[in-house]
PDB file of N, CA and C in Angstrom:
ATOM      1  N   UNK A   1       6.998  16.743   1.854  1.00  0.00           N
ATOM      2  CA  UNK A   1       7.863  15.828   1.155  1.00  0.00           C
ATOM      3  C   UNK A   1       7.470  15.816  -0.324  1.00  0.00           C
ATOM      4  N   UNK A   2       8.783  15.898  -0.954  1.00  0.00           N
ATOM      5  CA  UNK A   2       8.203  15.837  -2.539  1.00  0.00           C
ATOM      6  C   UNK A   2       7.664  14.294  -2.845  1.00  0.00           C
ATOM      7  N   UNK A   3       6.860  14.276  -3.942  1.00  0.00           N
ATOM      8  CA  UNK A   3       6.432  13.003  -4.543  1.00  0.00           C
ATOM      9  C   UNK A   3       6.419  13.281  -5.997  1.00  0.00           C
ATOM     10  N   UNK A   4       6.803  11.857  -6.578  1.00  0.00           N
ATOM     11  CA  UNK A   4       6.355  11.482  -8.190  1.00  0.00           C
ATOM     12  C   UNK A   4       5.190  10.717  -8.310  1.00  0.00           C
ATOM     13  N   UNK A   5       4.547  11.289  -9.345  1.00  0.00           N
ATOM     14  CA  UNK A   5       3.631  10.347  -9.742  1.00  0.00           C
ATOM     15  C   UNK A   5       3.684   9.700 -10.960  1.00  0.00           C
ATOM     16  N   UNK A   6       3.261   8.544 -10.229  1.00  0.00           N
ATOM     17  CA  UNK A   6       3.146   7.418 -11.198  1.00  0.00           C
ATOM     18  C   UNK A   6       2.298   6.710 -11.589  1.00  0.00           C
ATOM     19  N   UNK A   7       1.726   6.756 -13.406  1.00  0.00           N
ATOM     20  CA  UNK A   7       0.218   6.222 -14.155  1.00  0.00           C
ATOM     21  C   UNK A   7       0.475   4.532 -13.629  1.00  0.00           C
ATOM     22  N   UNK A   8      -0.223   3.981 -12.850  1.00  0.00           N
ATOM     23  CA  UNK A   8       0.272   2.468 -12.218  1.00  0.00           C
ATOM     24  C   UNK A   8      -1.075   1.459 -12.874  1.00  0.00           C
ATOM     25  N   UNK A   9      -2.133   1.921 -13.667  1.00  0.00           N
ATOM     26  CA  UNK A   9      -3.207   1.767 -14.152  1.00  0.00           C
ATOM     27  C   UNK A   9      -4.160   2.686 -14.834  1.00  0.00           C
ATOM     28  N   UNK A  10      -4.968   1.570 -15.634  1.00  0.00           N
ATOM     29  CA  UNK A  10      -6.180   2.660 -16.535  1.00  0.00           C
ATOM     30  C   UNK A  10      -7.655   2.179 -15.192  1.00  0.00           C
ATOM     31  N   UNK A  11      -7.614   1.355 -15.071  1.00  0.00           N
ATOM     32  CA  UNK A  11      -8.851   1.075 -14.311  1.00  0.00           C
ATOM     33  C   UNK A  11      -8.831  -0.121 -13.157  1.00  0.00           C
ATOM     34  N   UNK A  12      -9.440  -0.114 -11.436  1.00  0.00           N
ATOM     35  CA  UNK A  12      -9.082  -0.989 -10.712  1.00  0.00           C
ATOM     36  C   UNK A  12      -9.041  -2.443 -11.326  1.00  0.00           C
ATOM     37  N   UNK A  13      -9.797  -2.590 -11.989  1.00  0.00           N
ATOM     38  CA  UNK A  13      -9.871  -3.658 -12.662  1.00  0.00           C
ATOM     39  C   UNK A  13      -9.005  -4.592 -12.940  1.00  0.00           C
ATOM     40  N   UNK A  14      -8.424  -4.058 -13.651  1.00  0.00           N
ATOM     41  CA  UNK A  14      -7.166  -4.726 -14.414  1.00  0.00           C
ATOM     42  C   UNK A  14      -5.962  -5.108 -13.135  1.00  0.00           C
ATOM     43  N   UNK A  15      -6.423  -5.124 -12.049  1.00  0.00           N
ATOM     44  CA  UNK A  15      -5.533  -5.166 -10.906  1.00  0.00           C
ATOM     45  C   UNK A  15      -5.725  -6.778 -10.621  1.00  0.00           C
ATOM     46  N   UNK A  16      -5.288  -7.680 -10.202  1.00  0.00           N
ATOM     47  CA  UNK A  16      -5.219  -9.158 -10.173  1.00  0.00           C
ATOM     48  C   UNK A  16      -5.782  -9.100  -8.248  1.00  0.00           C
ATOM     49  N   UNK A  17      -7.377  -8.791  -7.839  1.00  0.00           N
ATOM     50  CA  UNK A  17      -7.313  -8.436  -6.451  1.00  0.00           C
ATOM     51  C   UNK A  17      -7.454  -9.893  -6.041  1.00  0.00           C
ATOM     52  N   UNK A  18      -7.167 -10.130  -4.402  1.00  0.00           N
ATOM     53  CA  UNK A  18      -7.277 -11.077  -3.601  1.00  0.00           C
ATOM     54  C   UNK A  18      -8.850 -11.029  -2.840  1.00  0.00           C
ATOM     55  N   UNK A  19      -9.365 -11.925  -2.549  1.00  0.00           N
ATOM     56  CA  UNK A  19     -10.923 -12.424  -1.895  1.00  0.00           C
ATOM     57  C   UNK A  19     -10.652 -11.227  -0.800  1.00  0.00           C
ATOM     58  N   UNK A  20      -9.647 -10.620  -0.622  1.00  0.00           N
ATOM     59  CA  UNK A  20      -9.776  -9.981   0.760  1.00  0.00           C
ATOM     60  C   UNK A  20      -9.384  -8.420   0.267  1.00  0.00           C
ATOM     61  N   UNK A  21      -9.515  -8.048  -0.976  1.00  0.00           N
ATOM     62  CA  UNK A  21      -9.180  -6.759  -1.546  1.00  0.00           C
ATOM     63  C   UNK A  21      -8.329  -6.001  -1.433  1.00  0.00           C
ATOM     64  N   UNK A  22      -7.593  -6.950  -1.740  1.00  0.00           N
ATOM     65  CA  UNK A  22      -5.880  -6.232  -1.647  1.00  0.00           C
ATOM     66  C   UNK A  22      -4.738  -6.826  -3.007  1.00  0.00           C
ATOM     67  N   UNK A  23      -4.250  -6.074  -3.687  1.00  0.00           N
ATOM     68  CA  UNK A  23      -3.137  -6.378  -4.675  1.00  0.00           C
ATOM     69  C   UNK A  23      -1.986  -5.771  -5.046  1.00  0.00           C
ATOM     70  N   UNK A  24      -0.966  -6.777  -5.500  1.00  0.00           N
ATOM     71  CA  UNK A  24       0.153  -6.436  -5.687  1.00  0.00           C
ATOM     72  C   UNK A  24       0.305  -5.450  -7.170  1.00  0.00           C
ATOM     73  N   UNK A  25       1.674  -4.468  -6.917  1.00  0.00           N
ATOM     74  CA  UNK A  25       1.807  -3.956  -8.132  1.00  0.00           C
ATOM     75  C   UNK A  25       3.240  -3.743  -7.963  1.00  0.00           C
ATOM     76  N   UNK A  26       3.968  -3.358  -8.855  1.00  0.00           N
ATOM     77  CA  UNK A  26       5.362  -2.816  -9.199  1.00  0.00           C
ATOM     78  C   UNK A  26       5.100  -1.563  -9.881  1.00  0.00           C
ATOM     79  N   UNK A  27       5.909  -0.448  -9.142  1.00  0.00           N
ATOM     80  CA  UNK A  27       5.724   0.773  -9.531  1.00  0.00           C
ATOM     81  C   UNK A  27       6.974   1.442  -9.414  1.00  0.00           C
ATOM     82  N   UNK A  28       7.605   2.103 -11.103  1.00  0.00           N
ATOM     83  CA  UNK A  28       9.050   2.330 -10.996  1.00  0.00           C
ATOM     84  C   UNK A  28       9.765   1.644 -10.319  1.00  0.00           C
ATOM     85  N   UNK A  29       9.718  -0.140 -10.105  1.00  0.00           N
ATOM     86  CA  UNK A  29      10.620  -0.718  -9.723  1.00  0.00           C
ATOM     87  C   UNK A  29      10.968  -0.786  -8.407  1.00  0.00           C
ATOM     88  N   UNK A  30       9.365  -0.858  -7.678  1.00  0.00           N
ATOM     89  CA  UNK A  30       9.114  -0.959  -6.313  1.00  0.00           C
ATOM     90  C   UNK A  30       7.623  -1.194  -6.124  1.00  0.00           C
ATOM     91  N   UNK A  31       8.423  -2.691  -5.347  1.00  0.00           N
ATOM     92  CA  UNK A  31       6.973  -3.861  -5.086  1.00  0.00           C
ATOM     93  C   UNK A  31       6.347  -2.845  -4.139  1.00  0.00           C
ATOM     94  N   UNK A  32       4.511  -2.801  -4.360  1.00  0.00           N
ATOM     95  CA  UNK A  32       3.212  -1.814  -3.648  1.00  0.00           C
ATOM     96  C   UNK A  32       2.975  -2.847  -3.142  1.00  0.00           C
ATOM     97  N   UNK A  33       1.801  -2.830  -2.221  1.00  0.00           N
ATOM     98  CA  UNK A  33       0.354  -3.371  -1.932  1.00  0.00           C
ATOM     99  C   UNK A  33      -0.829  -2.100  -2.172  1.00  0.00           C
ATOM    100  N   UNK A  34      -2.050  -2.427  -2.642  1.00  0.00           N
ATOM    101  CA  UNK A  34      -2.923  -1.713  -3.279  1.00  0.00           C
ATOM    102  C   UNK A  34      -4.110  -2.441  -2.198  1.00  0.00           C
ATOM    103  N   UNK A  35      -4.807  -1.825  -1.632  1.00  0.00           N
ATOM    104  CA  UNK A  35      -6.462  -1.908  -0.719  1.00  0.00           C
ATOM    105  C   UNK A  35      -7.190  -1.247  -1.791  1.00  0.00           C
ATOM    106  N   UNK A  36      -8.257  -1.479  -1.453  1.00  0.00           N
ATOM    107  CA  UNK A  36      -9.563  -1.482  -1.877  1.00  0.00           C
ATOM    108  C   UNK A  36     -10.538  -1.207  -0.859  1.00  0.00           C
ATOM    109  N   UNK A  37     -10.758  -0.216   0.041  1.00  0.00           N
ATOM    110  CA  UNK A  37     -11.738   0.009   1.230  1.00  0.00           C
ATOM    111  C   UNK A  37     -12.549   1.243   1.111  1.00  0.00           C
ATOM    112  N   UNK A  38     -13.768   0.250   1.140  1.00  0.00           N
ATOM    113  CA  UNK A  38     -15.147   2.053   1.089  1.00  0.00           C
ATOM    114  C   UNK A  38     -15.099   2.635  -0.487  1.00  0.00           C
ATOM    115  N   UNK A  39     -14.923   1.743  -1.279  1.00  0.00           N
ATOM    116  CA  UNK A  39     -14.825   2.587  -2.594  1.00  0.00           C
ATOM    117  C   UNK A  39     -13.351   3.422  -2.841  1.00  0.00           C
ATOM    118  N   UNK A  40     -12.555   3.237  -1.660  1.00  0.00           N
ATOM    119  CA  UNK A  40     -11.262   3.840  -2.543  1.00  0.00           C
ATOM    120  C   UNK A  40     -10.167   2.975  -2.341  1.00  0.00           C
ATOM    121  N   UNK A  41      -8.871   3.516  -2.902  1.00  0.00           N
ATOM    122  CA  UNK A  41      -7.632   3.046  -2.904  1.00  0.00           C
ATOM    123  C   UNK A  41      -6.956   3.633  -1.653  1.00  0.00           C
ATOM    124  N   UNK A  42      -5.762   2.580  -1.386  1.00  0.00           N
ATOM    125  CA  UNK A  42      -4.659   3.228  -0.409  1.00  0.00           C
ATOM    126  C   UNK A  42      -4.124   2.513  -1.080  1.00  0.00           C
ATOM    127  N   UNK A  43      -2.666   2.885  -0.965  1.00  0.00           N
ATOM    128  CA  UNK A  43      -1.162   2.064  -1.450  1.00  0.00           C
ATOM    129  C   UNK A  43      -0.412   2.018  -0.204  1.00  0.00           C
ATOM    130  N   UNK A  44       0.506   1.681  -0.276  1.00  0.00           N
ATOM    131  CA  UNK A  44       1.252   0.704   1.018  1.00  0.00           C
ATOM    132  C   UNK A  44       2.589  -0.199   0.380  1.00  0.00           C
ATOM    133  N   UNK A  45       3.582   0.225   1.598  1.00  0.00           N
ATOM    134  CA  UNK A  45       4.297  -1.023   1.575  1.00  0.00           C
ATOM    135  C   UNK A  45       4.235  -2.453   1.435  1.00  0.00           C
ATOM    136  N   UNK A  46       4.804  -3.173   0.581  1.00  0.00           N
ATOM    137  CA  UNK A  46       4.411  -4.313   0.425  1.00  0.00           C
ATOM    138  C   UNK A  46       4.592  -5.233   1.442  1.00  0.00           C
ATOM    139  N   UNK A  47       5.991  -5.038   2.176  1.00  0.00           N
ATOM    140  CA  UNK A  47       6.548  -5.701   3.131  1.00  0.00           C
ATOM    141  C   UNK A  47       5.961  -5.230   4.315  1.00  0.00           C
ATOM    142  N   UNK A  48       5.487  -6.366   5.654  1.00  0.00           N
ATOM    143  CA  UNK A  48       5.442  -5.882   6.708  1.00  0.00           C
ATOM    144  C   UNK A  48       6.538  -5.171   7.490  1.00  0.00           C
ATOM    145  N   UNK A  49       6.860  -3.621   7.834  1.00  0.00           N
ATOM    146  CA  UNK A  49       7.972  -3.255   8.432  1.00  0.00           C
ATOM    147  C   UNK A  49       8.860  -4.170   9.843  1.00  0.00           C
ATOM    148  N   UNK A  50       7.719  -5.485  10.569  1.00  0.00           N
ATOM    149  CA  UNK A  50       8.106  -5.889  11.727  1.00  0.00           C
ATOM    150  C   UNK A  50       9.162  -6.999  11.002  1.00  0.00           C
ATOM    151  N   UNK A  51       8.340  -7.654  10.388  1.00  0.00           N
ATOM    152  CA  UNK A  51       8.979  -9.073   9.726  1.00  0.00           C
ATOM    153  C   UNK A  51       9.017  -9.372   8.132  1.00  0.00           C
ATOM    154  N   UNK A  52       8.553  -8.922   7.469  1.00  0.00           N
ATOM    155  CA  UNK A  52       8.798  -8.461   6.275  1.00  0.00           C
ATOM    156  C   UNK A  52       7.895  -9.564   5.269  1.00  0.00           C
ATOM    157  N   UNK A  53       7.414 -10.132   6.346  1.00  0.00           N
ATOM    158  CA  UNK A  53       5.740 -11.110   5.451  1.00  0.00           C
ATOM    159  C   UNK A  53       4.686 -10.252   4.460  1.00  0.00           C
ATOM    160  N   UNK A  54       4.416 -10.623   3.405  1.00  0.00           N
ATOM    161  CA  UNK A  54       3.566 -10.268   2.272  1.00  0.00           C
ATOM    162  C   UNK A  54       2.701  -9.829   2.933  1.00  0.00           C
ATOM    163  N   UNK A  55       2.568  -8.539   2.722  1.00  0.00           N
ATOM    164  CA  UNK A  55       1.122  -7.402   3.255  1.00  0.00           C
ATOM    165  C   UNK A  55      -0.082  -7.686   2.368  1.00  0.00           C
ATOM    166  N   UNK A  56       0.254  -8.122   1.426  1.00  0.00           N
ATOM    167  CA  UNK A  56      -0.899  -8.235   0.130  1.00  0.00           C
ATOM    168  C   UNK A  56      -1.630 -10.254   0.254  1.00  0.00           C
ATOM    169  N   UNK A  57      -0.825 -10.754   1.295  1.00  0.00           N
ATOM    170  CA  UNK A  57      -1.197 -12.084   1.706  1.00  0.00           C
ATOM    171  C   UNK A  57      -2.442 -11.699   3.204  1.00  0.00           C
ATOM    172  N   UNK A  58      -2.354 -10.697   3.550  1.00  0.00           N
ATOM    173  CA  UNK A  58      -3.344 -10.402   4.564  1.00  0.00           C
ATOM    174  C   UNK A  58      -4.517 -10.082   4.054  1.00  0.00           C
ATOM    175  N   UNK A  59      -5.526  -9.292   5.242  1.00  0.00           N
ATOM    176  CA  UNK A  59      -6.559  -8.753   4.865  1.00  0.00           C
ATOM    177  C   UNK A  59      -6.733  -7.156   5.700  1.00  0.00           C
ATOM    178  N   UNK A  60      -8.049  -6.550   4.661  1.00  0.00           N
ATOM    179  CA  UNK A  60      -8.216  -5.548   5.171  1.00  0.00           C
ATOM    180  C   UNK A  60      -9.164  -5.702   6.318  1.00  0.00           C
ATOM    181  N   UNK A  61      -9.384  -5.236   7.775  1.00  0.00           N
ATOM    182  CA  UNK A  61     -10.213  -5.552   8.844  1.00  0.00           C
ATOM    183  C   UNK A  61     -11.501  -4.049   8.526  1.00  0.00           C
ATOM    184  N   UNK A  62     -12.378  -4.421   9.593  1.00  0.00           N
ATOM    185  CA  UNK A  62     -13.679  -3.542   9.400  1.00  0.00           C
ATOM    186  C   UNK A  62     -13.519  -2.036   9.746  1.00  0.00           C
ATOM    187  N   UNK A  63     -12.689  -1.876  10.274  1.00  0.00           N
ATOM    188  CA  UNK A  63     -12.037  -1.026  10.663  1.00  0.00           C
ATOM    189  C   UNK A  63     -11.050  -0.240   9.404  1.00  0.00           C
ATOM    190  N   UNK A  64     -10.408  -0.564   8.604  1.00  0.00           N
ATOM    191  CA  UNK A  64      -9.991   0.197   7.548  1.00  0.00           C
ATOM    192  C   UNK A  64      -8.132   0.049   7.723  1.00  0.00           C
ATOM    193  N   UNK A  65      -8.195  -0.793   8.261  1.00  0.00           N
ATOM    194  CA  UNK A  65      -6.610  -1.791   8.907  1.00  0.00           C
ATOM    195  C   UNK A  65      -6.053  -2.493   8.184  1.00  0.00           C
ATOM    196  N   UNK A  66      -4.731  -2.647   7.244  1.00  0.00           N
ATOM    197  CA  UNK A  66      -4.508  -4.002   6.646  1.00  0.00           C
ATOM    198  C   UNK A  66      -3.757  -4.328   7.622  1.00  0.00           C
ATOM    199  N   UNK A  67      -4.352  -6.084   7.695  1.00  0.00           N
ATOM    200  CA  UNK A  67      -3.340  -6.623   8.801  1.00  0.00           C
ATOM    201  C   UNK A  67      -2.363  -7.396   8.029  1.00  0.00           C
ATOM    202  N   UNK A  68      -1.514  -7.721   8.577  1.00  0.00           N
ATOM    203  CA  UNK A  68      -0.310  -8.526   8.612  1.00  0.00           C
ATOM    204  C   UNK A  68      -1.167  -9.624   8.461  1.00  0.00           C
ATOM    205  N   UNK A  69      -0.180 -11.088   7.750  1.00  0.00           N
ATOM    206  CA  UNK A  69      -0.635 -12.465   7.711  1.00  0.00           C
ATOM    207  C   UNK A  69       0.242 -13.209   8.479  1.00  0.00           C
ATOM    208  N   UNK A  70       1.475 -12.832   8.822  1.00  0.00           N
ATOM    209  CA  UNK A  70       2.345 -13.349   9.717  1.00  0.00           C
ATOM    210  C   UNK A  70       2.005 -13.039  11.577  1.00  0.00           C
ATOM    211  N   UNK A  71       1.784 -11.847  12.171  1.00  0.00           N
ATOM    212  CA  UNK A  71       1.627 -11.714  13.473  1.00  0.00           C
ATOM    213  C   UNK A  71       0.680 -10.811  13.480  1.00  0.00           C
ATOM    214  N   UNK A  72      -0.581 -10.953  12.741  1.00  0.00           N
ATOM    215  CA  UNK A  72      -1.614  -9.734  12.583  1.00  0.00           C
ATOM    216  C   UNK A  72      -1.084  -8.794  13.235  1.00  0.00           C
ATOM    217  N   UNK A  73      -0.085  -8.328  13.144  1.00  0.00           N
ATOM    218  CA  UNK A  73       0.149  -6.434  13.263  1.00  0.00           C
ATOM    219  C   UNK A  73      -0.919  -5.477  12.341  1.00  0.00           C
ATOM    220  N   UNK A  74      -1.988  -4.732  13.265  1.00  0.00           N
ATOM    221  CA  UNK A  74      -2.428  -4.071  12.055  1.00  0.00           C
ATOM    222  C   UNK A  74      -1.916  -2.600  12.085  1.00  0.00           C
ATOM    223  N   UNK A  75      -2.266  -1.786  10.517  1.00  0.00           N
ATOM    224  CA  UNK A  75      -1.448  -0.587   9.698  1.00  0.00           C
ATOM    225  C   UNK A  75      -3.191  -0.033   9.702  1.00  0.00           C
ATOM    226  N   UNK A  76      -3.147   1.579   9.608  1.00  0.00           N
ATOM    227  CA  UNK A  76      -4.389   2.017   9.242  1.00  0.00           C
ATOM    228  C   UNK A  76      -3.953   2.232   7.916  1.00  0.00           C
ATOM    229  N   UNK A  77      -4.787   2.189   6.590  1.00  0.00           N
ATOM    230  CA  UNK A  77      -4.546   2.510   5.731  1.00  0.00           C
ATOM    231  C   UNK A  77      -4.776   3.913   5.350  1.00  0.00           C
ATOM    232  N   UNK A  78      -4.842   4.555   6.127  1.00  0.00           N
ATOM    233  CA  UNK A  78      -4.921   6.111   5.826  1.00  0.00           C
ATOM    234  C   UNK A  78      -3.567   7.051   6.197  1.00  0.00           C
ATOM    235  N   UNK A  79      -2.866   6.156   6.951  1.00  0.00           N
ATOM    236  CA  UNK A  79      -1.860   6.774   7.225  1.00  0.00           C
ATOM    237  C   UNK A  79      -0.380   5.851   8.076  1.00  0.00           C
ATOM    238  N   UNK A  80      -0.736   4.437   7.758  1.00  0.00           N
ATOM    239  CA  UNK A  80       0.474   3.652   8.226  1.00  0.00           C
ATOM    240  C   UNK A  80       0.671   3.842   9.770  1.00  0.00           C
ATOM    241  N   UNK A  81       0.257   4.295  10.763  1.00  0.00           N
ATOM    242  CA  UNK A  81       0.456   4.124  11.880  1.00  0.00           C
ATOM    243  C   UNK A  81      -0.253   2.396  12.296  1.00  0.00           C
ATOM    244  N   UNK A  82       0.791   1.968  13.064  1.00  0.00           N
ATOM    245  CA  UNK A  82       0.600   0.584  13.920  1.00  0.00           C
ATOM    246  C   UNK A  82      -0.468   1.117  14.814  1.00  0.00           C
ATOM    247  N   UNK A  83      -2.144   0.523  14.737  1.00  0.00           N
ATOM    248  CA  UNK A  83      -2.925   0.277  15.396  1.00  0.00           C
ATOM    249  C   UNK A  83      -2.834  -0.287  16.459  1.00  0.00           C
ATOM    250  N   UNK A  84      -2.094  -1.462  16.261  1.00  0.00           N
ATOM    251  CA  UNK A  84      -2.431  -2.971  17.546  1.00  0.00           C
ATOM    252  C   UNK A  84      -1.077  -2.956  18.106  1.00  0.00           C
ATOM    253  N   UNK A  85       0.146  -1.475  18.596  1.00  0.00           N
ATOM    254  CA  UNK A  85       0.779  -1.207  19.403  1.00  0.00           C
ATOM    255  C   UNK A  85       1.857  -1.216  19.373  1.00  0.00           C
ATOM    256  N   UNK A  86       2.582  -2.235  18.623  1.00  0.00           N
ATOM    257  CA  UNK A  86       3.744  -2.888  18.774  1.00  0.00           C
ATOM    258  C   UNK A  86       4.517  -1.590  18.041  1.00  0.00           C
ATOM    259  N   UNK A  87       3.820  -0.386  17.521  1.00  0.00           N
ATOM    260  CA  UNK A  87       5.460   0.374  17.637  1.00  0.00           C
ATOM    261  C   UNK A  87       5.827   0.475  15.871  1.00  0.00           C
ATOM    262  N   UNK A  88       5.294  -0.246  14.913  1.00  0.00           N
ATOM    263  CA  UNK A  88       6.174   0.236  13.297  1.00  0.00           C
ATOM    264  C   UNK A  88       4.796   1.153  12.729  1.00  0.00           C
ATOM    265  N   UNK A  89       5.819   1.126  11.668  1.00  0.00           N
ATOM    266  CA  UNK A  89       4.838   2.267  10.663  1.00  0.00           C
ATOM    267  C   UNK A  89       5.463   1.245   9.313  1.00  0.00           C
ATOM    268  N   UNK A  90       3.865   1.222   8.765  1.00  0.00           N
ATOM    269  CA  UNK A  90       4.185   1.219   7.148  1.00  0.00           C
ATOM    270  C   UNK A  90       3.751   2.283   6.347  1.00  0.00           C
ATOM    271  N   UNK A  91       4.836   2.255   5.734  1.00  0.00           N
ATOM    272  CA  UNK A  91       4.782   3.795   4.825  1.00  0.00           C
ATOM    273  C   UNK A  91       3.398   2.706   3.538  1.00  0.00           C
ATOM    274  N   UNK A  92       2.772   4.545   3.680  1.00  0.00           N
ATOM    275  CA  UNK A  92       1.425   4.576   2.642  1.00  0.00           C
ATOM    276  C   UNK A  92       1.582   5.474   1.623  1.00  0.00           C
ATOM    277  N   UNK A  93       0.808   5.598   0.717  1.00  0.00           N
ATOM    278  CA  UNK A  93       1.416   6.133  -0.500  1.00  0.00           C
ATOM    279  C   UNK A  93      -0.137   6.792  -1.244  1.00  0.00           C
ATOM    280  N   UNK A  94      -0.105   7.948  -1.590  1.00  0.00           N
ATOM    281  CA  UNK A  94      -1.528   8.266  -2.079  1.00  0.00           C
ATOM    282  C   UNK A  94      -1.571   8.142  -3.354  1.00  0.00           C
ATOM    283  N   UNK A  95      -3.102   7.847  -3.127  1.00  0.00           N
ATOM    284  CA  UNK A  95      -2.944   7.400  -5.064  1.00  0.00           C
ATOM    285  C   UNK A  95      -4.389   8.667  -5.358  1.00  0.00           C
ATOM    286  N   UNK A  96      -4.258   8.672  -6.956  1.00  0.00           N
ATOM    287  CA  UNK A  96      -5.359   9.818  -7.366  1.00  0.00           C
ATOM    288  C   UNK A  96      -6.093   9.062  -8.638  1.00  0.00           C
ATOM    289  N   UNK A  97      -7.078   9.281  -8.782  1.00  0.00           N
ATOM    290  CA  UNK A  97      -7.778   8.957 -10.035  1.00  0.00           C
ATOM    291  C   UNK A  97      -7.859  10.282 -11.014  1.00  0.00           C
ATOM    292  N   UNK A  98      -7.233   9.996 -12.664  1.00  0.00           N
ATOM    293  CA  UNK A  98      -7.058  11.325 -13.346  1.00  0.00           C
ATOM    294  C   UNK A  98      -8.198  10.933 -14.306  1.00  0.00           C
ATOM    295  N   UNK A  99      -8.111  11.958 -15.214  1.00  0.00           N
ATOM    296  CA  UNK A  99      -8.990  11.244 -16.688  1.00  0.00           C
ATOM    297  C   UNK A  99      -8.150  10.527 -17.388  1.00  0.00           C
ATOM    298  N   UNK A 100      -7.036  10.624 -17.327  1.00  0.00           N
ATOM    299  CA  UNK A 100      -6.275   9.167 -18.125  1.00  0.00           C
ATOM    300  C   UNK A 100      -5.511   7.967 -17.347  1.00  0.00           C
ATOM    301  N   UNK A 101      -6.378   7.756 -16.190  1.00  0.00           N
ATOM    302  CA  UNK A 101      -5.920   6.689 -15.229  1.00  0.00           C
ATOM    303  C   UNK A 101      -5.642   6.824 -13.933  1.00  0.00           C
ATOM    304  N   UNK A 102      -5.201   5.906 -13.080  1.00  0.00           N
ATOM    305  CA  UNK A 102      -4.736   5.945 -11.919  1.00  0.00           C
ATOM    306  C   UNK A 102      -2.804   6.204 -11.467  1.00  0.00           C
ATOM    307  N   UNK A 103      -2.683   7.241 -10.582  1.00  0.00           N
ATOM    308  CA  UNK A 103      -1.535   7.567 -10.106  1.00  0.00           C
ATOM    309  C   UNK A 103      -1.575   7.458  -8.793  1.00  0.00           C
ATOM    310  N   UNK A 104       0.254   6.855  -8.235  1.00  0.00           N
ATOM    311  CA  UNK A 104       0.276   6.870  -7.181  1.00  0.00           C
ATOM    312  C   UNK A 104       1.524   7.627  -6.855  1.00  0.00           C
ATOM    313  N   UNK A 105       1.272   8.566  -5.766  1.00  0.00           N
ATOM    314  CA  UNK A 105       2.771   9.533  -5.301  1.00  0.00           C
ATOM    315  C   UNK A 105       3.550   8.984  -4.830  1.00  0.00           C
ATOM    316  N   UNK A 106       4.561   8.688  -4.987  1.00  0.00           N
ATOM    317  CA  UNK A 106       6.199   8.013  -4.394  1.00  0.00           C
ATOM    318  C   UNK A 106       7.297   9.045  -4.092  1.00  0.00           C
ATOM    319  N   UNK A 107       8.390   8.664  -3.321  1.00  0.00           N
ATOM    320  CA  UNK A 107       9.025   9.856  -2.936  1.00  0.00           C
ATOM    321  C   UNK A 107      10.379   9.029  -3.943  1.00  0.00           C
ATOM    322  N   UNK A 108      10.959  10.732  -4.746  1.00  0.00           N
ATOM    323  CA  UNK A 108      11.858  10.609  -5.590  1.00  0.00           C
ATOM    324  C   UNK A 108      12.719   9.189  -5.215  1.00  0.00           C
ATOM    325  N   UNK A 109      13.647   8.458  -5.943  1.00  0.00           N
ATOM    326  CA  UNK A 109      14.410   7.363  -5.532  1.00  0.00           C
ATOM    327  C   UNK A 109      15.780   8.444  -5.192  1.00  0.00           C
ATOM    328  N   UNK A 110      16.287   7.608  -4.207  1.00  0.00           N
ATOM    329  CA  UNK A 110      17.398   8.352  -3.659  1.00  0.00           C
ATOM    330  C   UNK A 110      18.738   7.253  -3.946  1.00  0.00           C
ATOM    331  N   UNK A 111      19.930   7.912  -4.769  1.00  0.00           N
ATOM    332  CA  UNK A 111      21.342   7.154  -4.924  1.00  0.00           C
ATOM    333  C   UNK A 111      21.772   6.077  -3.842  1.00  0.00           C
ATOM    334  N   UNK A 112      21.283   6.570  -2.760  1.00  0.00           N
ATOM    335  CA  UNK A 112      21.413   6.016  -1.215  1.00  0.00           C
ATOM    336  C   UNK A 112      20.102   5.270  -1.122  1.00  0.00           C
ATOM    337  N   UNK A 113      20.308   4.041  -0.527  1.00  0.00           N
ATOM    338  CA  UNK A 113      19.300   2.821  -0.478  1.00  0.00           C
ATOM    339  C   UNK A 113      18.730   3.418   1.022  1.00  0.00           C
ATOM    340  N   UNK A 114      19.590   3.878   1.876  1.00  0.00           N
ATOM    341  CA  UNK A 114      18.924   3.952   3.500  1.00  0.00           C
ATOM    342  C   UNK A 114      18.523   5.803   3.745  1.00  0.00           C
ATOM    343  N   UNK A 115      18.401   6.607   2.563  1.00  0.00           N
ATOM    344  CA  UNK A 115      18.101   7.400   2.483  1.00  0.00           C
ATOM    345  C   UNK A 115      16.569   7.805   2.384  1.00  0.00           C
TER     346      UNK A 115
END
């Protein structure tokens, strides 16, 4: 699948994180969630795919899981597969560290919203 990348930061820092290491961003005009696990980044849908509760209102588990804050559904952050069964996927998004900042790959925007 093709991807764009996008400079979404100079340093984690400047990211507004939650006690549970997770934050919101807007990137080309599409709300992220951003983890923080083991020293790296994952990106993520913001919305839970079941019910559509703030992913960035949860936490990350020991396991490397962001859960849901609405029906702890948990997501692996390495690759959006539903851990705890129930069946969705949240789309994840890779991010890279350059020498002039942080990028995250997104797939081109499509004319079509359900595309």
């Amino acid at each position: 699948m093709t991807v764009e990348w996008h400079k979404f930061m100079m340093h984690p820092n400047e990211l507004n994180w939650t006690d549970q290491h997770l934050a919101a961003v807007e990137v080309d005009g599409r709300k992220l969630g951003i983890a923080r696990w083991q020293d790296q980044l994952y990106g993520f849908q913001q919305k839970c795919p079941h019910a559509s509760a703030d992913m960035v209102s949860g936490y990350v588990d020991a396991m490397g899981n962001v859960v849901c804050p609405l029906h702890r559904y948990k997501f692996c952050l390495k690759n959006g597969r539903n851990v705890s069964g129930e069946g969705y996927y949240l789309r994840t998004y890779a991010i890279e560290e350059r020498e002039d900042g942080w990028y995250i790959g997104l797939p081109p925007k499509s004319m079509f919203k359900w595309i």
